[in-house]
Protein backbone atom coordinates (compact mmCIF):
# COMPACT_ATOMS: atom_id res chain seq x y z
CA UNK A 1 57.53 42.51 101.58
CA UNK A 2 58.91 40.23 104.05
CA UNK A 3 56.19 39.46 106.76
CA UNK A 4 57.11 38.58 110.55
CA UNK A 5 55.81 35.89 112.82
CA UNK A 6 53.27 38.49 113.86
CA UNK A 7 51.95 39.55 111.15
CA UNK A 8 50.98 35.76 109.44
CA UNK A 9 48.99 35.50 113.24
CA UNK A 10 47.01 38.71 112.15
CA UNK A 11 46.26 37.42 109.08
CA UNK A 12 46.22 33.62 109.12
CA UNK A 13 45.79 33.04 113.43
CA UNK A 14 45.07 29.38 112.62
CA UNK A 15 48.04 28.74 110.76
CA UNK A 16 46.27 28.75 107.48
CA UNK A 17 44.88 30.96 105.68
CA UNK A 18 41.21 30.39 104.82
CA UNK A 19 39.84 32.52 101.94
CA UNK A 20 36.18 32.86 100.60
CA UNK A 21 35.18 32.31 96.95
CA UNK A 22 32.50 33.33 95.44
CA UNK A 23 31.07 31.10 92.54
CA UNK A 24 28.53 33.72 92.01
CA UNK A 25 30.49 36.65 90.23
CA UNK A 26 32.08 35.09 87.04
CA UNK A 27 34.26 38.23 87.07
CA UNK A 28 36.34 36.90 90.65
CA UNK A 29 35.83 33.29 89.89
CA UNK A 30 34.24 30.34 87.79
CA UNK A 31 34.36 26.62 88.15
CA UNK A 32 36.96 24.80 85.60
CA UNK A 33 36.25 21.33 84.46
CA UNK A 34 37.69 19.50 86.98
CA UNK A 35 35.30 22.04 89.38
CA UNK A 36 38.29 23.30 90.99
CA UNK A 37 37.56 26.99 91.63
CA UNK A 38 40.02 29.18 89.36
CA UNK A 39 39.94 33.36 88.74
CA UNK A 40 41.23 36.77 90.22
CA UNK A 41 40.02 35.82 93.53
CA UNK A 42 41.88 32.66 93.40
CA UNK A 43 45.23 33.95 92.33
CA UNK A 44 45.39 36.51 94.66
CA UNK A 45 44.16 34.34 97.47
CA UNK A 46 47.45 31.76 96.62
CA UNK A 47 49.45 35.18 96.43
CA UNK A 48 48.66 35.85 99.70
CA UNK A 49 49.02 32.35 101.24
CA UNK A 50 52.30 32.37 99.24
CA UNK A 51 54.20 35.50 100.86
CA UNK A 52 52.63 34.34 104.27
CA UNK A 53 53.82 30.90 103.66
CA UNK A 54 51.34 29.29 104.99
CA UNK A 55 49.18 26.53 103.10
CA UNK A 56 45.64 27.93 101.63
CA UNK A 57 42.23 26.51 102.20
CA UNK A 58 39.46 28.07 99.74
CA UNK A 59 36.01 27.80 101.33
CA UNK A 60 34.05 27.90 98.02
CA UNK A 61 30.65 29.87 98.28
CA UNK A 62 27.68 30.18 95.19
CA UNK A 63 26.83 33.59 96.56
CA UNK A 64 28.43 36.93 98.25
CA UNK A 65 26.31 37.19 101.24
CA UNK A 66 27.36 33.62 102.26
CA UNK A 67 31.03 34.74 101.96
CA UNK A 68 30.68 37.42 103.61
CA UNK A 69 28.84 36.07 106.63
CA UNK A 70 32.10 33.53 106.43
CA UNK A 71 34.53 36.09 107.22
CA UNK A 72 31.90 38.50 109.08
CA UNK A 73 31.86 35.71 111.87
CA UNK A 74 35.59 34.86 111.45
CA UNK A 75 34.57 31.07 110.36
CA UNK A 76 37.56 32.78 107.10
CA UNK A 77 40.22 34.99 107.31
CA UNK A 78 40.08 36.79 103.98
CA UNK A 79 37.52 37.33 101.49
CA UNK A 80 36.56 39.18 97.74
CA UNK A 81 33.74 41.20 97.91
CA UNK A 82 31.82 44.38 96.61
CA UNK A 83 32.49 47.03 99.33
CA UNK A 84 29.23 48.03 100.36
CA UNK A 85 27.52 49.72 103.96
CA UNK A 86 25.76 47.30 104.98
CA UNK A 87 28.98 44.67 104.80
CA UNK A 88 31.24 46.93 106.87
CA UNK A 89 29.01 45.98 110.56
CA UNK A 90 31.35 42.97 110.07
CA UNK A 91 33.93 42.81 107.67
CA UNK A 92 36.81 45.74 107.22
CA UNK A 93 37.33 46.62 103.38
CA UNK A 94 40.77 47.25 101.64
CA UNK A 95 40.31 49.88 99.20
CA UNK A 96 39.40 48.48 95.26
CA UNK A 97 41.14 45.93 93.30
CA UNK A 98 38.92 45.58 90.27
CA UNK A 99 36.18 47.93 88.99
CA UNK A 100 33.09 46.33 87.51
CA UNK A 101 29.96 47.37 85.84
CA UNK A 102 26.26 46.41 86.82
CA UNK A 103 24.06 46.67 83.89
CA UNK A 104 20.46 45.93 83.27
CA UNK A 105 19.34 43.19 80.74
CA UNK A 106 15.72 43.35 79.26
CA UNK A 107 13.80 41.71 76.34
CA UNK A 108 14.59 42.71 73.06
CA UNK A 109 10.95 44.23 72.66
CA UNK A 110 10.27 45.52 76.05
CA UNK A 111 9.74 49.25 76.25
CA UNK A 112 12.38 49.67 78.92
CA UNK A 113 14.78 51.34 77.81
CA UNK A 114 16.43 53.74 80.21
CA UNK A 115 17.15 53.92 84.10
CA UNK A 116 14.48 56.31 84.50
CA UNK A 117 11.94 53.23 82.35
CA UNK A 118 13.18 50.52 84.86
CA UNK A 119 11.89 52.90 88.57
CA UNK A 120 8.63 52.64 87.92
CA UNK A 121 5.47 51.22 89.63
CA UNK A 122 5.00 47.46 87.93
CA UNK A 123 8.43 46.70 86.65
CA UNK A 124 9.68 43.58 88.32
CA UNK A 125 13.72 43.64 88.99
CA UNK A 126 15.32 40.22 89.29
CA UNK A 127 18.43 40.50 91.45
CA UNK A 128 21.25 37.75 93.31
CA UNK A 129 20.23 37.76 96.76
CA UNK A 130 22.71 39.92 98.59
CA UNK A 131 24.83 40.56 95.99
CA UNK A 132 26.09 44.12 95.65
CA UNK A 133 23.56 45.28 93.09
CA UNK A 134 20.90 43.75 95.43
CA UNK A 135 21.95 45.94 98.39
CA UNK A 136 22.72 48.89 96.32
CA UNK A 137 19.13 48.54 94.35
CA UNK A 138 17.08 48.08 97.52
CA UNK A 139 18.61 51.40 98.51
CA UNK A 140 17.86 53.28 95.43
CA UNK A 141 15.04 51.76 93.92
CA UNK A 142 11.30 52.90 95.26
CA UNK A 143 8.93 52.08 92.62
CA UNK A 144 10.04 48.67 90.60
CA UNK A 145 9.53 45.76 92.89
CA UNK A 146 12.59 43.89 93.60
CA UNK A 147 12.37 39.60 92.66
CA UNK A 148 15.30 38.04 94.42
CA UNK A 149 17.06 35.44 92.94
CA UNK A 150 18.46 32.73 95.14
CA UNK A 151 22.09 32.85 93.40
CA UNK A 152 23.36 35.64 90.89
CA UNK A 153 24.09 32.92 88.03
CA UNK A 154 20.34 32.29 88.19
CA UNK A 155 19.11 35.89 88.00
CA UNK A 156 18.51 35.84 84.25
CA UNK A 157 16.58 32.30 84.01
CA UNK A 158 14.28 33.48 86.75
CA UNK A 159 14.13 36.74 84.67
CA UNK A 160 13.08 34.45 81.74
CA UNK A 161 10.61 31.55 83.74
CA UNK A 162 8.94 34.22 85.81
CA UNK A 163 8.33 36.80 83.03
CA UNK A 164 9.96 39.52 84.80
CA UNK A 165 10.56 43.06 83.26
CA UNK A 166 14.42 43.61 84.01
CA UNK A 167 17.79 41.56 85.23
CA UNK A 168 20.14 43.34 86.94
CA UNK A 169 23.93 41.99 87.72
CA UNK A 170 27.10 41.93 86.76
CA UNK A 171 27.63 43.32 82.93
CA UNK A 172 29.73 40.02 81.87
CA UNK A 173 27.32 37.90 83.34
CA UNK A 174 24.21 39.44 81.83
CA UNK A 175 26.65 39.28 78.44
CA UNK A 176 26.97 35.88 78.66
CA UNK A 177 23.35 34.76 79.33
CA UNK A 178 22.09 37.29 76.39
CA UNK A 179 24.15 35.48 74.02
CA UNK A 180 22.97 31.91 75.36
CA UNK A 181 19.14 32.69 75.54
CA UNK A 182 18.93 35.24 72.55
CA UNK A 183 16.19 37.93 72.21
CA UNK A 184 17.82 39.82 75.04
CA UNK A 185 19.45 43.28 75.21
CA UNK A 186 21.05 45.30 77.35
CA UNK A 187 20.61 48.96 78.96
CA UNK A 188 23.09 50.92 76.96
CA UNK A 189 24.64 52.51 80.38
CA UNK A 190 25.53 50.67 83.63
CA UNK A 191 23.62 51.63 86.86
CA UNK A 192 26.55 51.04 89.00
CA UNK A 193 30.18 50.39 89.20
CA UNK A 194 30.81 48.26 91.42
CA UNK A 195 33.99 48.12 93.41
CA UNK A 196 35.74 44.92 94.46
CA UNK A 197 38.15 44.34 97.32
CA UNK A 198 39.08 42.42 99.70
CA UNK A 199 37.79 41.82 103.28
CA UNK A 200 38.29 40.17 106.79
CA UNK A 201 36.71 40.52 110.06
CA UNK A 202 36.47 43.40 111.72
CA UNK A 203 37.65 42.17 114.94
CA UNK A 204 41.27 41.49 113.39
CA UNK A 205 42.03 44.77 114.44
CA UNK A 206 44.58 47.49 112.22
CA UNK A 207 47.15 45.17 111.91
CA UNK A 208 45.78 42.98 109.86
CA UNK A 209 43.57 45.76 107.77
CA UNK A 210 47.04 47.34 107.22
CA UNK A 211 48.97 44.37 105.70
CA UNK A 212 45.92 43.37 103.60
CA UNK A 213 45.40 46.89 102.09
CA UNK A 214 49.09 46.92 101.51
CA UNK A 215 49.42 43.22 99.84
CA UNK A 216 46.32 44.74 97.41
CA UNK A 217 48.11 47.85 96.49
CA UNK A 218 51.44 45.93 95.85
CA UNK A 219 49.54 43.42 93.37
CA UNK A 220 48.02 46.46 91.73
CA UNK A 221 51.18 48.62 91.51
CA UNK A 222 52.79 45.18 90.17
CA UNK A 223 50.57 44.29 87.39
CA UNK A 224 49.46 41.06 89.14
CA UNK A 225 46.21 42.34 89.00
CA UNK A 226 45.83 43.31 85.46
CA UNK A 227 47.75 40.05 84.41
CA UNK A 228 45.11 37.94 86.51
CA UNK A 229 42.52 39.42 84.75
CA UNK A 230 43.98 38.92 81.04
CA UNK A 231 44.74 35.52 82.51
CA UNK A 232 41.89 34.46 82.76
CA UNK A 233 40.13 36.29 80.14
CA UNK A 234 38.14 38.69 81.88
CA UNK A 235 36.77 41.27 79.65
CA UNK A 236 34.94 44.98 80.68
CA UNK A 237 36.60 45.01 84.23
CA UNK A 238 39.89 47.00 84.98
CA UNK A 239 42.05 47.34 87.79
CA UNK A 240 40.76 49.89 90.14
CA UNK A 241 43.68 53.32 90.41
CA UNK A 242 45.67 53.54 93.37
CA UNK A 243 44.07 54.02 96.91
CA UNK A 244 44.62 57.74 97.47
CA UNK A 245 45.21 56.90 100.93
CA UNK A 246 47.36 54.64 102.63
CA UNK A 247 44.19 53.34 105.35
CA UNK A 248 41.91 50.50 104.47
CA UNK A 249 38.44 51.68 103.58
C-alpha cells in the first residue's frame, strides 16, 4: 500500500513515528542482551515506520497502563495493547493481531484448583497493575481480594514473598516463572483470552484508525504476523482471524 503525504501526517504528525513498548508482556516484547527492546511489537512497529518512511522512535515502557497513558495523551503515536473498555476513553483499537491466554498459577499443594476455587472470600489474587487481566479481573472478580503488583514480570515473586493464594497473567509468563521457582502449577483452563492490537489516540480522528486497522490486517493476511511470532519464538499465542469488518474496533 502506497501511503500519501497525508496519510504519514495522520499517523506520524511529527515526522516520526513514536511507538510504545511494553517490557511487561514477554509475548509483544523482551529485552535482548544488549537491552535493546526486540519482539512482535517491535517488528511491526519498524513495519510501520518502514512503509511510512519515516524514522522510528520506540518509547520503551515496563508496564501497559504506562503505554497506554503514552498514546492516550498523544505524548506516542502508536501503541500494542490488550483492547479493553476502560482503554477506549483514550486510545482507538484496531481489531486483534495476536490472541493470548491468561491463566492462573498456584502452589503445587494449594487446594485451588478451579475458577470457581479462586472467587472466593480469602483468596488473595496477585495481578500487573493495569494490565489487561487486572482490568478484566477487577470487573469479574467479587470475592478474592485483588494484590496488585507494581509490574506484570513481578506478579509471581510477589505471589511467592507475600504468600498469596493465586497469580494471574499472561500463560507464557506464568510458564516461565513455574519452571524457574518450581513447586508451582497451573489452572488447567485459561480465564481469559486476551486480545492484542494496536492503538493510538483517539483524537487522530478516522483517518488514521483506518490506515492502522488496514496496515494490521495486511501483516496478518501476509504472514508477517505469524512469522514474527515463530521469529521470535513465541509459543501458545496465534494470530488472531481476520477482522470481520473493515472499521477499527
Amino acid at each position: 500500500m502506497h501511503y500519501s503525504a497525508h496519510d504519514v501526517e495522520a499517523l506520524a504528525p511529527t515526522g516520526v513515528l513514536r511507538a510504545t513498548i511494553n517490557l511487561g508482556n514477554p509475548i509483544l516484547a523482551r529485552q535482548d542482551a544488549g537491552n535493546e527492546p526486540t519482539g512482535v511489537s517491535v517488528d511491526l512497529a519498524r513495519a510501520l515506520a518502514a512503509r511510512l518512511e519515516v524514522p522510528l522512535e520506540l518509547l520503551v515502557f515496563d508496564g501497559a497502563a504506562k503505554a497506554v497513558d503514552a498514546v492516550a495523551n498523544a505524548r506516542a503515536d502508536v501503541g500494542f495493547f490488550a483492547i479493553d473498555p476502560l482503554r477506549s476513553q483514550g486510545v482507538q483499537f484496531t481489531a486483534p493481531y495476536v490472541l493470548i491466554e491468561g491463566c492462573y498459577l498456584v502452589r503445587n499443594e494449594s487446594s485451588v484448583r478451579t475458577h470457581q476455587d479462586v472467587e472466593q472470600p480469602g483468596v488473595s489474587v496477585v495481578v500487573g497493575k493495569g494490565s489487561a487481566y487486572d482490568l478484566y479481573l477487577t470487573r469479574t472478580l467479587h470475592k478474592a481480594e485483588l494484590i496488585r503488583s507494581p509490574t506484570s514480570p513481578g506478579v509471581v515473586d510477589m505471589f511467592i514473598e507475600g504468600g498469596h493464594a493465586v497469580a494471574a497473567g499472561v500463560k507464557q509468563q506464568l510458564e516461565y516463572d513455574a519452571h524457574r521457582i518450581g513447586g508451582l502449577r497451573l489452572l488447567p483452563e485459561r480465564f481469559m483470552v486476551i486480545q492484542q492490537a494496536m492503538g493510538l489516540p483517539s483524537a487522530r480522528g478516522a483517518l488514521a484508525a483506518s490506515l492502522l486497522h488496514q496496515f494490521v490486517e495486511s501483516c496478518k493476511a501476509s504472514g508477517f504476523v505469524h512469522e514474527a511470532l515463530r521469529r521470535n519464538g513465541i509459543d501458545g499465542a496465534t494470530v488472531a482471524p481476520k477482522a470481520i469488518e473493515s472499521a477499527p474496533t
